[in-house]
N, C-alpha and C. Protein backbone atom coordinates (compact mmCIF):
# COMPACT_ATOMS: atom_id res chain seq x y z
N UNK A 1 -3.77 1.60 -2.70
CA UNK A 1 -3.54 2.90 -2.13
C UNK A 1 -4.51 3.16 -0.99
N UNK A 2 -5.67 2.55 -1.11
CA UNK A 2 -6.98 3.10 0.11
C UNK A 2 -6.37 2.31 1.03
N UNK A 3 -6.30 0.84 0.85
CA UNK A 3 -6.06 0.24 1.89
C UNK A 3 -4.95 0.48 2.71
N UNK A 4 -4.07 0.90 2.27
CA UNK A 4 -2.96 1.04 3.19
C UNK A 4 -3.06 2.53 3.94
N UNK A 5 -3.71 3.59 3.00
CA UNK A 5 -3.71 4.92 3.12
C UNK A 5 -4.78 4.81 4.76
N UNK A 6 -5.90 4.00 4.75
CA UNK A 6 -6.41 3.59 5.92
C UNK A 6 -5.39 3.27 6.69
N UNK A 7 -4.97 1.92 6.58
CA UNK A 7 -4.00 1.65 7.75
C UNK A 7 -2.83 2.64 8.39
N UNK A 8 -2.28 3.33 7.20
CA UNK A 8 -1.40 4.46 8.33
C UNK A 8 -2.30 5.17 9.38
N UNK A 9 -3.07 5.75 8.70
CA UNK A 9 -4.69 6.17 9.52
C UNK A 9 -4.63 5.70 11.01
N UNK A 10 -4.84 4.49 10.54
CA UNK A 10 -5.74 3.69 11.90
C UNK A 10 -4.44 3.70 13.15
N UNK A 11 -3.01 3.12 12.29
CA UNK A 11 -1.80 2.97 12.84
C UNK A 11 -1.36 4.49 13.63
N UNK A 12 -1.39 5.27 13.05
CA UNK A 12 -1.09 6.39 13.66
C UNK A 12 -2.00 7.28 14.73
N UNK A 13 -3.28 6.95 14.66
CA UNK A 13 -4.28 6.94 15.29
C UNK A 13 -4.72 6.38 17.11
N UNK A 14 -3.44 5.54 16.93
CA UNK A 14 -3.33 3.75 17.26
C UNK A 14 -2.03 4.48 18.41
N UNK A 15 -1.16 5.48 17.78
CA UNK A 15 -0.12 6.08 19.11
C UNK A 15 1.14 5.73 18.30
N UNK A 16 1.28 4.99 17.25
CA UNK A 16 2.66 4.80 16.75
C UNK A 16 2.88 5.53 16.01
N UNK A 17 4.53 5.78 15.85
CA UNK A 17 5.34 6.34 14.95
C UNK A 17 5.02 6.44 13.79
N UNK A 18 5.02 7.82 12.99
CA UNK A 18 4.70 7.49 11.72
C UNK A 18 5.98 6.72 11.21
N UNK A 19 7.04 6.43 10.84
CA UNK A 19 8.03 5.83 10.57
C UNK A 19 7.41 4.32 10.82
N UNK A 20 6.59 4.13 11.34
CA UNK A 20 6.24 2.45 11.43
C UNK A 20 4.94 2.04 10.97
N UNK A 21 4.49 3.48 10.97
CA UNK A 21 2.80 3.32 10.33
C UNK A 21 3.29 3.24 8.73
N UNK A 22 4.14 4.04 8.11
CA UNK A 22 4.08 3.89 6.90
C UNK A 22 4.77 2.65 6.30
N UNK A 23 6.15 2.06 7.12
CA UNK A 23 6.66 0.75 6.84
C UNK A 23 5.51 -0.03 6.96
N UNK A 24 5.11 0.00 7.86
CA UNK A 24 3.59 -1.81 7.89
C UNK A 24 3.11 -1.41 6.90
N UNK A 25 2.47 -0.12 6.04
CA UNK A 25 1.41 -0.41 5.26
C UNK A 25 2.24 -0.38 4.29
N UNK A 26 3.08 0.04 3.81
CA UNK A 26 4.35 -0.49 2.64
C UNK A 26 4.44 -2.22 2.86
N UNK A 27 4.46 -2.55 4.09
CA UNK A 27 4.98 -4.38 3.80
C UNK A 27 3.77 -5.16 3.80
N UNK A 28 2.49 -4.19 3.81
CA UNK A 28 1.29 -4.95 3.77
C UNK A 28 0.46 -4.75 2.58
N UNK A 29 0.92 -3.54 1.59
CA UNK A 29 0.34 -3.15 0.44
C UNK A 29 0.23 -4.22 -1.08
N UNK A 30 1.21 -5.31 -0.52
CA UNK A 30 1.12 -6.40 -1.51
C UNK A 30 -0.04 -7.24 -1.09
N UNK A 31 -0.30 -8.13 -0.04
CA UNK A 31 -1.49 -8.29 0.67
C UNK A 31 -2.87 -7.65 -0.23
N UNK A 32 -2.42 -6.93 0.44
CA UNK A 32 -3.86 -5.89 0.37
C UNK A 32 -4.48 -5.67 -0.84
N UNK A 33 -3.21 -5.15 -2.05
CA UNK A 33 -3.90 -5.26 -3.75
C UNK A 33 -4.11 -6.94 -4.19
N UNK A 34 -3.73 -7.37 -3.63
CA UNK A 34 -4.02 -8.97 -4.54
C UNK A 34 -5.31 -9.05 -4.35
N UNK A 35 -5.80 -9.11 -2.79
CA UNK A 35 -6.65 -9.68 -2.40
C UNK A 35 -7.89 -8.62 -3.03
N UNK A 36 -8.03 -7.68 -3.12
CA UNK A 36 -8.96 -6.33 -3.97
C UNK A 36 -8.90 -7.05 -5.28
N UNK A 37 -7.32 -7.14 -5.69
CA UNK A 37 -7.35 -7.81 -7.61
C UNK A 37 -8.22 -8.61 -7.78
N UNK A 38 -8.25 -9.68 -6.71
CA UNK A 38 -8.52 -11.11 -6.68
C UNK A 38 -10.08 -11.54 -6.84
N UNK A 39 -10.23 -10.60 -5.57
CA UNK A 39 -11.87 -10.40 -5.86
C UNK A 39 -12.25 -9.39 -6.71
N UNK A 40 -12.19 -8.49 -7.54
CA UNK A 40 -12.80 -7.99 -8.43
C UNK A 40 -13.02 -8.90 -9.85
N UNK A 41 -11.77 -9.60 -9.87
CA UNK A 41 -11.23 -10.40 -10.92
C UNK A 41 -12.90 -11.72 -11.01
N UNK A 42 -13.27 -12.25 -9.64
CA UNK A 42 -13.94 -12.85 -9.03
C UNK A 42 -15.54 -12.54 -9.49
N UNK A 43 -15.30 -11.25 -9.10
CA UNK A 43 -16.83 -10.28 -8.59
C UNK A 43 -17.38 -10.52 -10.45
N UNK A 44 -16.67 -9.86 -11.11
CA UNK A 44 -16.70 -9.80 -12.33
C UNK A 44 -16.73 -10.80 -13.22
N UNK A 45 -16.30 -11.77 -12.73
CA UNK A 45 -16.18 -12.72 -14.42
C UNK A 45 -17.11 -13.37 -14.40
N UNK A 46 -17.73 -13.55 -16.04
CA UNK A 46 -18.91 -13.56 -16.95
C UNK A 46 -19.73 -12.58 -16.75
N UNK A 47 -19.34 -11.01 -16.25
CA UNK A 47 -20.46 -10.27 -16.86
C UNK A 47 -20.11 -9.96 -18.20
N UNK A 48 -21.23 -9.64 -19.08
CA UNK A 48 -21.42 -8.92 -20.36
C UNK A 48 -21.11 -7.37 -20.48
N UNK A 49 -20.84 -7.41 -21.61
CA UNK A 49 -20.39 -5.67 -21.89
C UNK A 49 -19.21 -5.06 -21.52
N UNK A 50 -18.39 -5.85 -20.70
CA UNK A 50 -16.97 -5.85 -20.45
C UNK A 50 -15.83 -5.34 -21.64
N UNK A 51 -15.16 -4.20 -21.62
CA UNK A 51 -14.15 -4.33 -22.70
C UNK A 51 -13.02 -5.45 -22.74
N UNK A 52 -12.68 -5.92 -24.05
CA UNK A 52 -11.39 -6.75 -24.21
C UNK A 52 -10.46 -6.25 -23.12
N UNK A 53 -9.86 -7.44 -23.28
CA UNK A 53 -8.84 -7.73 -22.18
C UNK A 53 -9.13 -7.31 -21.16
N UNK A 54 -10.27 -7.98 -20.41
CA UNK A 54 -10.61 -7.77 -18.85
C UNK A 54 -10.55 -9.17 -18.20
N UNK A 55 -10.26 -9.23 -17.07
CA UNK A 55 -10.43 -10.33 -16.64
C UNK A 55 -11.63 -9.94 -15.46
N UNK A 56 -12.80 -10.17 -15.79
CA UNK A 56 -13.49 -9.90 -14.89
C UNK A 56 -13.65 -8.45 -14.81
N UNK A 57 -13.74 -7.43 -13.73
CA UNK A 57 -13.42 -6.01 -13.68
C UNK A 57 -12.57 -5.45 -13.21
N UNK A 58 -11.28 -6.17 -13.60
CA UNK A 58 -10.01 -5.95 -14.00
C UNK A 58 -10.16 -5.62 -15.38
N UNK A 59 -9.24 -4.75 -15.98
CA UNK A 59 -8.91 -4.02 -17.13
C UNK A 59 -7.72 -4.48 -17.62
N UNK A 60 -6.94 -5.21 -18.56
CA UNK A 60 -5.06 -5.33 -18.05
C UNK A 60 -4.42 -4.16 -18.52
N UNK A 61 -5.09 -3.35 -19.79
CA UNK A 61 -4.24 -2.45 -19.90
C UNK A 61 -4.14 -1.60 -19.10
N UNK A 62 -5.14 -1.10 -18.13
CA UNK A 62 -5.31 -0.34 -16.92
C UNK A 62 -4.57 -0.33 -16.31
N UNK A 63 -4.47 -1.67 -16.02
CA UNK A 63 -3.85 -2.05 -14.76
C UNK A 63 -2.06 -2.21 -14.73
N UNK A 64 -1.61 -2.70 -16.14
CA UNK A 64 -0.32 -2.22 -16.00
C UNK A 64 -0.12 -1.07 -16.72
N UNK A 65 -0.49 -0.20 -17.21
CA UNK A 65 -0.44 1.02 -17.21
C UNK A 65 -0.44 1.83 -16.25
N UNK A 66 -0.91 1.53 -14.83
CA UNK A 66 -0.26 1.88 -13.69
C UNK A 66 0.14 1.00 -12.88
N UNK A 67 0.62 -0.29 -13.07
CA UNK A 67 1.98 -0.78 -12.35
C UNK A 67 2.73 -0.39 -13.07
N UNK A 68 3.36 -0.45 -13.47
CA UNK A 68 4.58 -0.12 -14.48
C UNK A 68 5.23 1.52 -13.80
N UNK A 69 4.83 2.67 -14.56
CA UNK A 69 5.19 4.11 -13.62
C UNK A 69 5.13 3.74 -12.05
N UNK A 70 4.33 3.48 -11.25
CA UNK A 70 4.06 2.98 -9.67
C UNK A 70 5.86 2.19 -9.35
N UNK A 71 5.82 0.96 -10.28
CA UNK A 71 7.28 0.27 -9.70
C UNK A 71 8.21 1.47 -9.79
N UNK A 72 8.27 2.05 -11.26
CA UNK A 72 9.32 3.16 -11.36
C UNK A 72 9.84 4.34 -10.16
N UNK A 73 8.48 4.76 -9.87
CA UNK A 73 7.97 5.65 -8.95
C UNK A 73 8.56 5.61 -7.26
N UNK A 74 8.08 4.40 -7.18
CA UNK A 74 8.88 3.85 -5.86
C UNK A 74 10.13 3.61 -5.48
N UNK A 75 10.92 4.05 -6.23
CA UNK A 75 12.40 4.32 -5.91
C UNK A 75 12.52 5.36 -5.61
N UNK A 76 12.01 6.18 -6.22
CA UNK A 76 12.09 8.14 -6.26
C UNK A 76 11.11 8.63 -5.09
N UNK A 77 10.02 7.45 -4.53
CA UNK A 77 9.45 7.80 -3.33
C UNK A 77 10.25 7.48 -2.14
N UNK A 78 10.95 5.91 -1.81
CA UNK A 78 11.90 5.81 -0.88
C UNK A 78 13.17 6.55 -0.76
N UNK A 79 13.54 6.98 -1.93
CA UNK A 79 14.77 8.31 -1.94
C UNK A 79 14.33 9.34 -1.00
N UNK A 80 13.00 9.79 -1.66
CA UNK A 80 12.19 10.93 -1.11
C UNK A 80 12.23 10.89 0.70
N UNK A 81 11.80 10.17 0.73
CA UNK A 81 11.22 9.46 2.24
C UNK A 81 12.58 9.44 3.22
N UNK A 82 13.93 8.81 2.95
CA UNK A 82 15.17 9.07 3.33
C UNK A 82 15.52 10.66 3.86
N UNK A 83 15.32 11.16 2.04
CA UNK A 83 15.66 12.63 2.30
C UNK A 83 14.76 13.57 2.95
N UNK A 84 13.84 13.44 3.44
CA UNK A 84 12.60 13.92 4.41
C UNK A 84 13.07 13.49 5.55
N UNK A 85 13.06 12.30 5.89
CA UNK A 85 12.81 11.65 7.29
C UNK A 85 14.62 11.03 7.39
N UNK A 86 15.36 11.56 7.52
CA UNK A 86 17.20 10.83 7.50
C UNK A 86 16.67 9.88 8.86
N UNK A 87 16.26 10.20 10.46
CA UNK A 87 16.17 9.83 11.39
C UNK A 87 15.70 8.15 11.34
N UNK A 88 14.49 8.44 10.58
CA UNK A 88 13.83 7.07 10.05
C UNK A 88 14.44 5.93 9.15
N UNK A 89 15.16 6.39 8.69
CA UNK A 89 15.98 5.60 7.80
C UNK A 89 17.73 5.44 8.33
N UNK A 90 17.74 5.59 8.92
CA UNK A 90 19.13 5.57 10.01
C UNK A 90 19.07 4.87 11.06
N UNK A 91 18.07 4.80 12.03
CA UNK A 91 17.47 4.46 13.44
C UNK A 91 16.19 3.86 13.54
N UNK A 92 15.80 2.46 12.60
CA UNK A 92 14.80 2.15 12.68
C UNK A 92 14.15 1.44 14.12
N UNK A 93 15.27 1.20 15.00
CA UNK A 93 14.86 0.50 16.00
C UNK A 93 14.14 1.57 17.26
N UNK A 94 14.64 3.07 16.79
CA UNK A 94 14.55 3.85 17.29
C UNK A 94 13.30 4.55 17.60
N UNK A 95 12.45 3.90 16.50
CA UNK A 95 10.53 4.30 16.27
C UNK A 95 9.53 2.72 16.11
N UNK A 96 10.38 1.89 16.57
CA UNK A 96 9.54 1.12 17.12
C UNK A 96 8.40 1.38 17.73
N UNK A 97 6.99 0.32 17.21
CA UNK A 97 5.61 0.76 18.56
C UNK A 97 6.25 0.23 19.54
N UNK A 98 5.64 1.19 20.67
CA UNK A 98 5.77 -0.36 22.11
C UNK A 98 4.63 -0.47 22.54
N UNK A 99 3.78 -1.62 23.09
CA UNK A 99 2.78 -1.79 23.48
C UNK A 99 2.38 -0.68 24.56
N UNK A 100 3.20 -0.13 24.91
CA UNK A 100 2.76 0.98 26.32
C UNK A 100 1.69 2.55 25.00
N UNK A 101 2.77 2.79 23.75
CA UNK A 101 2.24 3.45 22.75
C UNK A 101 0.72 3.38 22.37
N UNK A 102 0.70 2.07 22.72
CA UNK A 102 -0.99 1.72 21.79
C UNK A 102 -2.35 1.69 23.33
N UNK A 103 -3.59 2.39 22.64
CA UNK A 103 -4.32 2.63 23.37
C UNK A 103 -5.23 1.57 23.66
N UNK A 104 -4.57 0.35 23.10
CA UNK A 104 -5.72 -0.64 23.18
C UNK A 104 -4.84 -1.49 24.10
């Protein structure tokens, strides 16, 4: 959620469409949690005092205890997002960045 919640940030910040700031950090939010999972999973293993079923400082029940509602969730958010934004979801070619958009 931070990481991407940054990147719309930076993206929109940046001169583009929100319609494209929120798609990139939607197609980059898989990316982004592994690599956080990955290394915590990392950071953590063999410390002491850890509860069962951790892998490291990962938690699993934690952790699919909110994947699980999150997958659910995300249908009823892209519904949402449709019924907010029809334009965006009709005319994606239409909110394209163009390099002229971006300040860099």
């Amino acid at each position: 959620m931070a990481g991407s919640l940054q990147l719309i940030i930076f993206l929109a910040w940046a001169g583009y469409a929100w319609c494209d700031c929120v798609s990139t950090a939607a197609a980059l939010s898989l990316p982004i949690t592994l690599t956080a999972t990955i290394s915590y999973m990392i950071l953590g293993w063999g410390i002491d005092g850890l509860p069962d079923f951790s892998l490291g400082y990962v938690y699993l029940p934690g952790t699919f205890g909110l994947m699980i509602p999150s997958m659910l969730m995300a249908v009823a958010g892209a519904r949402l997002a449709h019924y907010c934004l029809p334009d965006c979801s009709k005319e994606p070619s239409a909110y394209s960045g163009s390099a002229s958009a971006s300040p860099f």
